[in-house]
Structure formats: C-alpha cells, structure tokens
C-alpha atoms as a PDB file:
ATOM      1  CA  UNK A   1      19.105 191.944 135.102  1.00  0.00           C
ATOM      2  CA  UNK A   2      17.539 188.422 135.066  1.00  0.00           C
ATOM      3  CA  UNK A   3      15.929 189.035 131.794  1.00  0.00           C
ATOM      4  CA  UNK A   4      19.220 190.093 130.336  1.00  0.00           C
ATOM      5  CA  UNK A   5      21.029 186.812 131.806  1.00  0.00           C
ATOM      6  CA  UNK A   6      18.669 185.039 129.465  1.00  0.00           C
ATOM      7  CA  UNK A   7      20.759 186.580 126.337  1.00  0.00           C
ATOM      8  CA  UNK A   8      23.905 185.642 127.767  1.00  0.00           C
ATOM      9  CA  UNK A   9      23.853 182.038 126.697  1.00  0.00           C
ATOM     10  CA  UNK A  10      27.242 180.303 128.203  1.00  0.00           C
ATOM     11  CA  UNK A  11      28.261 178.885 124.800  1.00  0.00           C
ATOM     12  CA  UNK A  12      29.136 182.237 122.664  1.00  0.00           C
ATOM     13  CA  UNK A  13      32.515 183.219 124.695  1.00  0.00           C
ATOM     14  CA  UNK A  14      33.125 185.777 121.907  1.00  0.00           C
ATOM     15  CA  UNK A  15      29.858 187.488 122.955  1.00  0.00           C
ATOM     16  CA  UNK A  16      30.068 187.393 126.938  1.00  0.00           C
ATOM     17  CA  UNK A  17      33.579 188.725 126.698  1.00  0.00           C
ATOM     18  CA  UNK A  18      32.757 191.744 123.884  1.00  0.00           C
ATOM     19  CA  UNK A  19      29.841 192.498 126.302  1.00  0.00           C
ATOM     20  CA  UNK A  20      31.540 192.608 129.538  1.00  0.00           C
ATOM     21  CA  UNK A  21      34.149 194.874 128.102  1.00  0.00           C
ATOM     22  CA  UNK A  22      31.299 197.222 127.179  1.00  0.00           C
ATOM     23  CA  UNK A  23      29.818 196.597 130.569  1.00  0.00           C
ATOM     24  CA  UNK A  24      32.985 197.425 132.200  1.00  0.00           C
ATOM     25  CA  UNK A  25      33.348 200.401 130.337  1.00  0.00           C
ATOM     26  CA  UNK A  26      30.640 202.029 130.423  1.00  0.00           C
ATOM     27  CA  UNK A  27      30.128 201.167 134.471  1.00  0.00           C
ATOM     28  CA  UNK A  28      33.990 202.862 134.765  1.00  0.00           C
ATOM     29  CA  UNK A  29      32.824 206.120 132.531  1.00  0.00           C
ATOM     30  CA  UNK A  30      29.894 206.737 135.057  1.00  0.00           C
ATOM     31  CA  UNK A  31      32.618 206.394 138.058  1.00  0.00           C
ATOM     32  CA  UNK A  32      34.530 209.058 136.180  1.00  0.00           C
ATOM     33  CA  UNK A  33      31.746 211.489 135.449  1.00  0.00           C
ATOM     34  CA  UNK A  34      30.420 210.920 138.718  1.00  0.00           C
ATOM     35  CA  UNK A  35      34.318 211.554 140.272  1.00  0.00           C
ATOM     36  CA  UNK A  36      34.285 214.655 138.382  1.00  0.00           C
ATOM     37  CA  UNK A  37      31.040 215.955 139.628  1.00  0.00           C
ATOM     38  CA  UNK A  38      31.079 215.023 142.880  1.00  0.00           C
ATOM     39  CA  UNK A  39      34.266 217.382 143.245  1.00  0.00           C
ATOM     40  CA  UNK A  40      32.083 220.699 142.430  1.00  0.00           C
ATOM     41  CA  UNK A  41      29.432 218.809 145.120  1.00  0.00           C
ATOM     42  CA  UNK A  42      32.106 219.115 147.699  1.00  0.00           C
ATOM     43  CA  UNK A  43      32.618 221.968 147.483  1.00  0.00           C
ATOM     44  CA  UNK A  44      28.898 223.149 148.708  1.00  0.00           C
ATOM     45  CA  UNK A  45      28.514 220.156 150.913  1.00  0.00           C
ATOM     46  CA  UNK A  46      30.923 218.565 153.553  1.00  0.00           C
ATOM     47  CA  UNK A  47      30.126 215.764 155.299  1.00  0.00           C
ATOM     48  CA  UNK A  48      32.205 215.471 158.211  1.00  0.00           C
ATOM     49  CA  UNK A  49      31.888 212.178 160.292  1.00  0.00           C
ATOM     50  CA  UNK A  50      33.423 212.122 164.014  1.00  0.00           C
ATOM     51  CA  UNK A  51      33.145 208.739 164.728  1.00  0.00           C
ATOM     52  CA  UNK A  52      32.872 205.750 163.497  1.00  0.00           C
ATOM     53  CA  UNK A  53      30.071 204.086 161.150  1.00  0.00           C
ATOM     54  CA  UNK A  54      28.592 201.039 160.345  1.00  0.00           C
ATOM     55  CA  UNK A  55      27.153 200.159 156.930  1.00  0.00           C
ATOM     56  CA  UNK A  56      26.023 196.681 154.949  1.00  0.00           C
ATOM     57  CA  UNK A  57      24.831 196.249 151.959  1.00  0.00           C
ATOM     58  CA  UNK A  58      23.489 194.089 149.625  1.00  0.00           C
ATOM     59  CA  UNK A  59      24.137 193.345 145.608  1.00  0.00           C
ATOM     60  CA  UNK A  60      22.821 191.547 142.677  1.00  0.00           C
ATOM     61  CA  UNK A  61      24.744 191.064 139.742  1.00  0.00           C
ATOM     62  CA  UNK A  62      26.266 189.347 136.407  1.00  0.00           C
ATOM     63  CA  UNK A  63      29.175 187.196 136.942  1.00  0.00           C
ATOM     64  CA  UNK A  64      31.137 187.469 133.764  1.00  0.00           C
ATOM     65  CA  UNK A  65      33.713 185.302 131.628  1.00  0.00           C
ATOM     66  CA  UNK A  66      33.926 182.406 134.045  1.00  0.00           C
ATOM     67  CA  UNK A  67      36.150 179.988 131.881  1.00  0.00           C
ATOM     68  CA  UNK A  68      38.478 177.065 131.419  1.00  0.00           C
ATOM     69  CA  UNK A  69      39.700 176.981 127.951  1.00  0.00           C
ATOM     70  CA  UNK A  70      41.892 173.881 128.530  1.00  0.00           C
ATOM     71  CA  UNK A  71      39.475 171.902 130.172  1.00  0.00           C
ATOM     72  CA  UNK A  72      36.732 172.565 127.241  1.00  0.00           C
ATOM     73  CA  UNK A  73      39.441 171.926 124.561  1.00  0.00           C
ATOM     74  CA  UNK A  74      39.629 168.699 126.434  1.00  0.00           C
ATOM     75  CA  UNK A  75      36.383 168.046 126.997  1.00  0.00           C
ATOM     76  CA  UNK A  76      35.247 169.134 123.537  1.00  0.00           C
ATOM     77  CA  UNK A  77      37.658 166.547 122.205  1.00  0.00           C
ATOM     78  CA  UNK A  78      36.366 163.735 123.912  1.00  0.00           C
ATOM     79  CA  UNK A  79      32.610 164.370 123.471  1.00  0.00           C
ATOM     80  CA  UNK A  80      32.954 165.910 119.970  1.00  0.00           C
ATOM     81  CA  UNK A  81      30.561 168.787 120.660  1.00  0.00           C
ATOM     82  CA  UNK A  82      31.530 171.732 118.551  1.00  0.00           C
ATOM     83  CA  UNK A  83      31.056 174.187 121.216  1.00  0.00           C
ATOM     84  CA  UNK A  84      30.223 174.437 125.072  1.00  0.00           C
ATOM     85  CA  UNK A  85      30.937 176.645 127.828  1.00  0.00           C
ATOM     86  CA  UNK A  86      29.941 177.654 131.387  1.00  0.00           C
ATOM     87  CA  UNK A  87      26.593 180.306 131.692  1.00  0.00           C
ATOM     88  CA  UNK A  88      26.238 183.587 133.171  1.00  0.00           C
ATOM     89  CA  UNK A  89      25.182 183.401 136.776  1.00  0.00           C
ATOM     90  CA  UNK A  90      23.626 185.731 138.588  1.00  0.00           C
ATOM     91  CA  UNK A  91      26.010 186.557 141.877  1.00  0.00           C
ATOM     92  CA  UNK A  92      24.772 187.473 145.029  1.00  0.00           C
ATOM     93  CA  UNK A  93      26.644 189.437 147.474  1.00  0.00           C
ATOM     94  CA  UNK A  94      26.907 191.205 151.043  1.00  0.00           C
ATOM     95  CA  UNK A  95      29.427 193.627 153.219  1.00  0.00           C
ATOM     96  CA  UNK A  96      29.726 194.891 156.401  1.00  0.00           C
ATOM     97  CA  UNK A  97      31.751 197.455 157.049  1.00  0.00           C
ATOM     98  CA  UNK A  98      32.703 200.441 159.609  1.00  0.00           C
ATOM     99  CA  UNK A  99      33.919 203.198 158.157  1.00  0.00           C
ATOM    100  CA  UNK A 100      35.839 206.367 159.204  1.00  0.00           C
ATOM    101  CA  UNK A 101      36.386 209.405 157.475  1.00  0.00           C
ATOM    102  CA  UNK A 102      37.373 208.380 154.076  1.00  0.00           C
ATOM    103  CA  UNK A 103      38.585 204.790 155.392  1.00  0.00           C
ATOM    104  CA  UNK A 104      36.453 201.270 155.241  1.00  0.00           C
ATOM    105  CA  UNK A 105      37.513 198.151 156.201  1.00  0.00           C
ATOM    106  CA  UNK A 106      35.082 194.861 157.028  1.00  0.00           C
ATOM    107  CA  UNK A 107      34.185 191.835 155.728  1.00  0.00           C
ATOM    108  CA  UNK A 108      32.475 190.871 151.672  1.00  0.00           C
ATOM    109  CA  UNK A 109      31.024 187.447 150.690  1.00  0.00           C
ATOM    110  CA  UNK A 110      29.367 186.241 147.401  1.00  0.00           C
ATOM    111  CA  UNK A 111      27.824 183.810 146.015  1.00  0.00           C
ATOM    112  CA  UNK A 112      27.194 182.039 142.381  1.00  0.00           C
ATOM    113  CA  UNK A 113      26.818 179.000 140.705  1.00  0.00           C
ATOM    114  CA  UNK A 114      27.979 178.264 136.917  1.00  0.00           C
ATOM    115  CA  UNK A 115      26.192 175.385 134.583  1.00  0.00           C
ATOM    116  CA  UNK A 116      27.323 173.389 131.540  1.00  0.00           C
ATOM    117  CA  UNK A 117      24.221 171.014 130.395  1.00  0.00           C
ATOM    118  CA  UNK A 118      24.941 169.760 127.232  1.00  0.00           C
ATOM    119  CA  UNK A 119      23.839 166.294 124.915  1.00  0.00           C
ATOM    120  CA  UNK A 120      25.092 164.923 122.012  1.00  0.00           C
ATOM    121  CA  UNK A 121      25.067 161.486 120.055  1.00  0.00           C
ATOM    122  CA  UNK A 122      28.277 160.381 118.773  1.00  0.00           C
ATOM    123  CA  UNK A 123      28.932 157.825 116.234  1.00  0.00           C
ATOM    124  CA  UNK A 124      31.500 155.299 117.073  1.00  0.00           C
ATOM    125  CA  UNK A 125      33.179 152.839 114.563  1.00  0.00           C
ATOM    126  CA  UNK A 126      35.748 150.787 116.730  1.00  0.00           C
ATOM    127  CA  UNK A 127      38.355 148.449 114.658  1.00  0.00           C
ATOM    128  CA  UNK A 128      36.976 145.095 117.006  1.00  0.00           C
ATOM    129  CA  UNK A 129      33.561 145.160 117.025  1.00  0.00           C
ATOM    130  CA  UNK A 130      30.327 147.023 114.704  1.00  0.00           C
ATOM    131  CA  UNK A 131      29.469 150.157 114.449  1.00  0.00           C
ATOM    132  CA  UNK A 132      27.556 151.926 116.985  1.00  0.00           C
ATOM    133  CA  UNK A 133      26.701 155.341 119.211  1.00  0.00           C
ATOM    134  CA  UNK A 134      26.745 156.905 122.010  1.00  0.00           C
ATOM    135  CA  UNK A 135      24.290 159.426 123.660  1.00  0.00           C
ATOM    136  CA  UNK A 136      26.171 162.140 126.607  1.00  0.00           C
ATOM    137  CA  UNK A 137      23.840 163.930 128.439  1.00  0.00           C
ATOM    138  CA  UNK A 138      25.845 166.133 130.427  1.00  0.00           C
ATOM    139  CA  UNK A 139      25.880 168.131 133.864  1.00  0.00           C
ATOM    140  CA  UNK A 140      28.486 170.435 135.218  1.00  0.00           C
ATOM    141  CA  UNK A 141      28.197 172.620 137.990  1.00  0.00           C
ATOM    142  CA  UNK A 142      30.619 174.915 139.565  1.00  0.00           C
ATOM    143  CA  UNK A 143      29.680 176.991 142.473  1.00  0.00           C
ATOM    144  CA  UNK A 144      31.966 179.721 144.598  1.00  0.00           C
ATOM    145  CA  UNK A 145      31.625 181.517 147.513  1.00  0.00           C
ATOM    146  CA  UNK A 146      34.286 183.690 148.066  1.00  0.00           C
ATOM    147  CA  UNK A 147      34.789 184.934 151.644  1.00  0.00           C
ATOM    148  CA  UNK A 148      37.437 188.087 152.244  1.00  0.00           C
ATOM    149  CA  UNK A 149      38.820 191.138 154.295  1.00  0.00           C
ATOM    150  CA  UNK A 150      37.981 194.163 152.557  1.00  0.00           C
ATOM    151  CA  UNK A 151      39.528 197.376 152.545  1.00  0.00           C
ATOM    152  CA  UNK A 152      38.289 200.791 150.320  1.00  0.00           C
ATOM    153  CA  UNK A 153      39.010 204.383 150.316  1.00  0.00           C
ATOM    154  CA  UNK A 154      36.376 206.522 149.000  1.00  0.00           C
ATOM    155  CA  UNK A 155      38.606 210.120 148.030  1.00  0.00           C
ATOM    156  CA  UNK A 156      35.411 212.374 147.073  1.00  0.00           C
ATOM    157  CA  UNK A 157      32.408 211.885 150.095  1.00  0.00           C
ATOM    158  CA  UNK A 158      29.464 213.977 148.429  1.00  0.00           C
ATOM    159  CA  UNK A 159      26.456 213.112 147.327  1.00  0.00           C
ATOM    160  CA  UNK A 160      27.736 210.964 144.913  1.00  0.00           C
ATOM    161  CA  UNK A 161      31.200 209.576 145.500  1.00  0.00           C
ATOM    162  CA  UNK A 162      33.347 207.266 143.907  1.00  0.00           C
ATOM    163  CA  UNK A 163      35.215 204.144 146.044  1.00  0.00           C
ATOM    164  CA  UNK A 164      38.022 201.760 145.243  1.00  0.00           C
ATOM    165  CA  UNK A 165      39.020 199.291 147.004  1.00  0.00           C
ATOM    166  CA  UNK A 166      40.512 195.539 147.575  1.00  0.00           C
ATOM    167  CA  UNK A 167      39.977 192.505 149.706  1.00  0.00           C
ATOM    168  CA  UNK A 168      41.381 188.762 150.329  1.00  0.00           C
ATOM    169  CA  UNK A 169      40.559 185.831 151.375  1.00  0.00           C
ATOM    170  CA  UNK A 170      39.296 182.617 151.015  1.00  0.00           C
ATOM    171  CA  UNK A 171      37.423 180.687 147.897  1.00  0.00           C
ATOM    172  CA  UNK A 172      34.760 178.443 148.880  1.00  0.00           C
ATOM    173  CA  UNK A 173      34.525 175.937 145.228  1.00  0.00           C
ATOM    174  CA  UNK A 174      32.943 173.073 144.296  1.00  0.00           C
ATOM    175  CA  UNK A 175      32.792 171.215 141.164  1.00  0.00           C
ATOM    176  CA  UNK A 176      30.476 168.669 140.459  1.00  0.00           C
ATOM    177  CA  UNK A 177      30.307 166.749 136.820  1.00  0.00           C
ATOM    178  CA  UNK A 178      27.911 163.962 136.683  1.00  0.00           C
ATOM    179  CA  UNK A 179      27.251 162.228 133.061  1.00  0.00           C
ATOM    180  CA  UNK A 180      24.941 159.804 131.231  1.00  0.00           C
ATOM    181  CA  UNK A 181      25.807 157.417 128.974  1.00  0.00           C
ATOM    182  CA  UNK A 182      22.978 155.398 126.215  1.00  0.00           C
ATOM    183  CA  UNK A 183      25.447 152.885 124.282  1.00  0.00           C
ATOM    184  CA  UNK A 184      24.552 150.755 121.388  1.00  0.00           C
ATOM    185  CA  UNK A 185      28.187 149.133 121.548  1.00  0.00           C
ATOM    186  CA  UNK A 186      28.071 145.727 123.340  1.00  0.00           C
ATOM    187  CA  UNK A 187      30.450 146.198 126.531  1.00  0.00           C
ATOM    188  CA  UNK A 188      31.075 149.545 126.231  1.00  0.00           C
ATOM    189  CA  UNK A 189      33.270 151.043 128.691  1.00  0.00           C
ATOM    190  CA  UNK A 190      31.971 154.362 128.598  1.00  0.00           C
ATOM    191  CA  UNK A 191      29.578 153.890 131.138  1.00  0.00           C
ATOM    192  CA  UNK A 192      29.075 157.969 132.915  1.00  0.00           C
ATOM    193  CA  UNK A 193      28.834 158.437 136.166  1.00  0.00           C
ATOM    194  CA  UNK A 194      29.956 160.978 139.033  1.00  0.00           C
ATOM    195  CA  UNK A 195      33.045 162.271 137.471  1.00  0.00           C
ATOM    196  CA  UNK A 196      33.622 165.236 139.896  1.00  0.00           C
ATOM    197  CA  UNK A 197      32.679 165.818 142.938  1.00  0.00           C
ATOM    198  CA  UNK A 198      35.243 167.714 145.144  1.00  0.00           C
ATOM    199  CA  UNK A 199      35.165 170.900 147.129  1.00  0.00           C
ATOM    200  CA  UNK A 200      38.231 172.737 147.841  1.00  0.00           C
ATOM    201  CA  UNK A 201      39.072 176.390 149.892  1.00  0.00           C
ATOM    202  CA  UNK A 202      41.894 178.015 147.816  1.00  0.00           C
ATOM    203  CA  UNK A 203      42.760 181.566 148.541  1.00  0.00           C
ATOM    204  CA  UNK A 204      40.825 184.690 147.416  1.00  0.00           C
ATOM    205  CA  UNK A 205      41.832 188.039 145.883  1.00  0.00           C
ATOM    206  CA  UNK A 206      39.719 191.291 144.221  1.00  0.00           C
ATOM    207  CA  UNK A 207      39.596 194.895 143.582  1.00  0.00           C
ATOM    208  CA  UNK A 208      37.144 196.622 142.750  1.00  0.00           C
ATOM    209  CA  UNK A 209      35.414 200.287 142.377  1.00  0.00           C
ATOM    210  CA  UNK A 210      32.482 201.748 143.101  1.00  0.00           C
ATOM    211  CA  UNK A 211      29.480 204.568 143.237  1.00  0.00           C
ATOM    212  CA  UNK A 212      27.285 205.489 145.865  1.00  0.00           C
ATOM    213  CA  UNK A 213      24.679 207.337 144.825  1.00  0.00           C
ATOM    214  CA  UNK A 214      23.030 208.960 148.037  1.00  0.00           C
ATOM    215  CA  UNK A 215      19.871 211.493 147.816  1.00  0.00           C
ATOM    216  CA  UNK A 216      20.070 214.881 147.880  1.00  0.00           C
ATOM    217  CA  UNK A 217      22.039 215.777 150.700  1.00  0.00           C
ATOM    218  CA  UNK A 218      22.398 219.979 149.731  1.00  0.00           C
ATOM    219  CA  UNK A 219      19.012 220.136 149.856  1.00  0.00           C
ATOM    220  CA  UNK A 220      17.343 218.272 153.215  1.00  0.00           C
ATOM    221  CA  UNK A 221      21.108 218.990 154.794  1.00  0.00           C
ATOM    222  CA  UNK A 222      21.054 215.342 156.555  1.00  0.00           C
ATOM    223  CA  UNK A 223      22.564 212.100 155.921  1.00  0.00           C
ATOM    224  CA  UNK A 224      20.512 209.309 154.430  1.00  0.00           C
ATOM    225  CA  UNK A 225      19.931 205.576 156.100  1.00  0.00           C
ATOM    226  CA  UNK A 226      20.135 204.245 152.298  1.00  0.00           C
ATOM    227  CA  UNK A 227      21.793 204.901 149.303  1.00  0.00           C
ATOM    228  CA  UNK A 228      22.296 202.789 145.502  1.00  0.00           C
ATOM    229  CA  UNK A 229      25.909 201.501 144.721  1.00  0.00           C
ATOM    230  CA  UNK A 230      27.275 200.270 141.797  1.00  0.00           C
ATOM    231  CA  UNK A 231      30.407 198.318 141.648  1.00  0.00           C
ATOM    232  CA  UNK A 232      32.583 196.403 139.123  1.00  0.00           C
ATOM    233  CA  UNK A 233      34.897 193.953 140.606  1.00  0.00           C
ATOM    234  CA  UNK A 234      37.550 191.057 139.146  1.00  0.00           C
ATOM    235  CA  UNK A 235      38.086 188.929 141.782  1.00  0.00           C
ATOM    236  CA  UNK A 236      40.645 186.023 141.680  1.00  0.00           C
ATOM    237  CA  UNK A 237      40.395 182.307 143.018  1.00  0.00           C
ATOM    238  CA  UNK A 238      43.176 179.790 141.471  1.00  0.00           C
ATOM    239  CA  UNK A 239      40.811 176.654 141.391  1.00  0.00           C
ATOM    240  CA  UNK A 240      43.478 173.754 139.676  1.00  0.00           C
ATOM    241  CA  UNK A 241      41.578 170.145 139.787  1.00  0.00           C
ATOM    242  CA  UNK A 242      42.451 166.877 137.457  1.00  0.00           C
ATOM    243  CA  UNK A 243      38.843 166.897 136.024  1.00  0.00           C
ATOM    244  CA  UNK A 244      39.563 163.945 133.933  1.00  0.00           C
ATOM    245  CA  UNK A 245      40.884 161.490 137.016  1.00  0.00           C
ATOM    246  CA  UNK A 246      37.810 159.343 136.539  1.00  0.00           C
ATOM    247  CA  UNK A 247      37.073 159.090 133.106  1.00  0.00           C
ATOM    248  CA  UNK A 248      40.358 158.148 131.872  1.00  0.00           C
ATOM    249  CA  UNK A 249      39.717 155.186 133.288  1.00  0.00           C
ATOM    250  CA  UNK A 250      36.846 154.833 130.739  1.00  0.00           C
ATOM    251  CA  UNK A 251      38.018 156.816 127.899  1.00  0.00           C
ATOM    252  CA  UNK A 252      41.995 155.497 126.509  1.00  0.00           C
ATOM    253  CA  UNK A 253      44.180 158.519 125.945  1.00  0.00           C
ATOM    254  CA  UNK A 254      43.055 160.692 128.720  1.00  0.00           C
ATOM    255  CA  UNK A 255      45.631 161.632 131.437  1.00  0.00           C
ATOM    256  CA  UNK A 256      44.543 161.136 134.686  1.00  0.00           C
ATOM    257  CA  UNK A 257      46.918 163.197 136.361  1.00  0.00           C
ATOM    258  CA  UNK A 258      46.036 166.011 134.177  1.00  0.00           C
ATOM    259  CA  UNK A 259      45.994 169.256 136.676  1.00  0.00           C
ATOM    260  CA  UNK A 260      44.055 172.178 135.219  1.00  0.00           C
ATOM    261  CA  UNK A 261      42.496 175.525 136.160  1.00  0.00           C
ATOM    262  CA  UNK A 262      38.887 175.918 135.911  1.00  0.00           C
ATOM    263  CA  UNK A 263      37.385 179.564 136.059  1.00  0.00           C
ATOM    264  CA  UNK A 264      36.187 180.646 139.455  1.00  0.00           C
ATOM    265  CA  UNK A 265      37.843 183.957 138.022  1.00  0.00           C
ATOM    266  CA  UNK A 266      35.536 186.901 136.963  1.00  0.00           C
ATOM    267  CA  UNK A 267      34.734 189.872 136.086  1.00  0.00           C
ATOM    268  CA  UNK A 268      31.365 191.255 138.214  1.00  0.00           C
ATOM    269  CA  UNK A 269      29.044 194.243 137.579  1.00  0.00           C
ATOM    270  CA  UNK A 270      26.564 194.667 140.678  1.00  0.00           C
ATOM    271  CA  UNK A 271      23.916 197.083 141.728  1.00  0.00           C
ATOM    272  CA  UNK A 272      23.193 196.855 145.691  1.00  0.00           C
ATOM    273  CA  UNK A 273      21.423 198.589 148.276  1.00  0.00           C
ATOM    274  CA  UNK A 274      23.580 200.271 150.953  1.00  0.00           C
ATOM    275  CA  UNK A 275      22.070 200.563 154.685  1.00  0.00           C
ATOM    276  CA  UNK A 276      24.049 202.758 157.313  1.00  0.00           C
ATOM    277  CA  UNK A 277      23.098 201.444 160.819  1.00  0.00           C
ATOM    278  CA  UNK A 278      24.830 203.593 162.919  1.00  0.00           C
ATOM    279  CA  UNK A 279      22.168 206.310 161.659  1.00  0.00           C
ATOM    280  CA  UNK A 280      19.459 204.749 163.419  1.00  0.00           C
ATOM    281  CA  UNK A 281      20.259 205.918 166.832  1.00  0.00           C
END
C-alpha cells in the first residue's frame, strides 16, 4: 500500500478521484460476493455467542480525495502555479468494541496527515518600480484525527461476514501553512511567513462497511482470536478557516475575512487486523 501511495501524486485530482471510484467499487463488489456466500456458510455453520465480546483492531489505509477546490482556486491565483493539490496519506486507525449477537457498539479513532510542498518563481512587473521576481517555496500541512462513537450491525456472522455501520464524533484538525519568500523587488511586501497555524475540534460523522474474513471455522469448529477486515469508509468533518487572514495583509486584493472549507472529508479504503480478547480466557 505504501508503494502504491507513491503513484498517487496529490496534484492529478482527476486521477485520485477516477481511482478511488474504482477502489470503492471493487472493495463494495467483494462485500457483495462475500454477502452472498457467506449466506450458504450459514447455513452449515452457526455461531451463536451468549455473552458479550470484546474485539480491537487495527487498520492501514489510503485516505482519498482530501480537497479544497476554493481555497486552491485561490491560492493558485495568487502564486500562479498551474496546478497543486493536497497528497494521499496513509491513515492509521483503531476500534474497540464489545459486541453482542449481531450488535457492536465502541469507540474508532484515526489518524492522517495531508501535504502541499510546492515552488515557483514568478515574474513581477509593478507600474512604480522595475521589474523583478519572486521565488514561493511552499508548505502546507493538514492533519486530522477524528475521534467517534461507533455503532455496526453485521446481518450474516459466518466465516466471512459482511458489516455496516456508522459513528460520530469529534474532528481533531490542524492546519499549518508556512511560506518563503526570495524577492528581487526593493521593499517588497511579500515577505512569507507563518500564514496558518490553528487547530480546531469540529464535529465528526462516517459510515462505513466492512468484511471480516475469519479462518475456516467448518472445519476446526472453533472461533478464531484473529481475523482480516476490510473496510471502506467516508467520513465527514466540516473544517471552515479564513486561510488567507494573514497574507492579505501582504498581498492587495485578498479578503481577509474570506471563510472557506478545506477537506478533512474522505473517502478511506483500509485493511486491519481484528483481535477478539474475550477469547483468551
């Protein structure tokens, strides 16, 4: 999965989004094939569960079409850089959950961090003084960690079953945008700096489904302490900031009061390891 985040370069939006669709897809045919088998499954294998259980598990995956299209219209504007958007990140994630017949409920957090590094050299021809450039080097950096109540059904327990579920919460975001600024012009006002730099908690929201693919449970006629799970979530944070508070002090024409959303919204495919506890007594 790391060596396919390398192909996933932030700037081609057309790309990321055509191949999270297929992503998406394809993940959500394997929860339907694997719905549909899983019901012959049941009927040579029940798993009945008297009590109550307690599982975790941890993920890796692709966070996909994190975006801000106003803010890069904006920013492209200003910089005159033909293209730029945020990477791919990896996302890391954990649960724990008891669960109880076909019921979950428990608690899911994440964690990823977006990057924009671009440079560019801009020629500038003001009306009061020579001609000149500018060199941006820049640095943005938006990291989530979304913290929520989850709850998840899973309506075929085999061994392979299919989950869906949803959670809420809270949306742990910072932004950070820190530029450089090499000017030929004499008392430039573009001078960079710590543009952003703000943390907020704004509320939370996903749902998701899921496989778990156990071992063979027909066969050795016992419950398993792990199992593989797939999931594809979307989960929801409305992050609104005025990115451009700062620099219109150093850039005419920019509103300062600007309010705009910038993506801590995604689409996420994960693969995880799944660990039931209570099966250790």
């Amino acid at each position: 999965m790391i060596a396919l985040a390398r192909y996933l370069p932030g700037k081609n939006t057309h790309t990321v989004r055509r191949l999270s669709l297929h992503i998406c897809i394809m993940v959500m045919h394997i929860v339907v094939y694997t719905y549909c088998s899983a019901q012959d499954t049941t009927k040579k294998v029940t798993t009945v569960t008297n009590g109550s259980e307690f599982v975790m598990n941890a993920r890796l995956g692709l966070q996909l079409g994190i975006s801000a299209p106003d803010f890069f219209t904006t920013y492209r504007n200003v910089l005159r850089i033909p293209t730029s958007q945020f990477t791919v990140p990896l996302t890391f994630g954990a649960a724990a959950k008891f669960a109880k017949g076909d019921w979950s409920i428990g608690i899911d957090g994440e964690y990823f961090s977006a990057d924009v590094n671009d440079n560019a050299t801009v020629t500038i021809n003001p009306l009061d003084s020579s001609k000149g450039s500018r060199k941006f080097l820049e640095n943005i950096s938006l990291t989530a960690v979304p913290i929520m109540l989850c709850a998840e059904i899973a309506p075929v327990n085999a061994q392979f079953h299919t989950y869906i579920g949803a959670a809420a919460g809270i949306g742990l975001v910072s932004l950070q945008w820190k530029e450089e600024v090499s000017s030929s012009l004499q008392g430039d006002t573009r001078i960079g700096g710590t543009l952003i730099n703000e943390s907020k908690v704004v509320p939370a929201f996903r749902i998701y489904s899921g496989i778990e693919l156990g071992y063979d449970r027909a066969k050795r006629g016992v419950d398993h302490f792990g199992s593989l799970i797939i999931e594809v979530r979307y989960t929801y944070m409305p992050y609104n900031t005025t990115p451009f508070q700062k620099l219109a002090a150093q850039q005419p024409g920019l509103s300062a009061s600007q309010e705009l959303t910038i993506g801590a919204s995604a689409v996420s495919v994960q693969i995880g390891v799944q660990f039931n506890l209570s099966r250790l007594r």
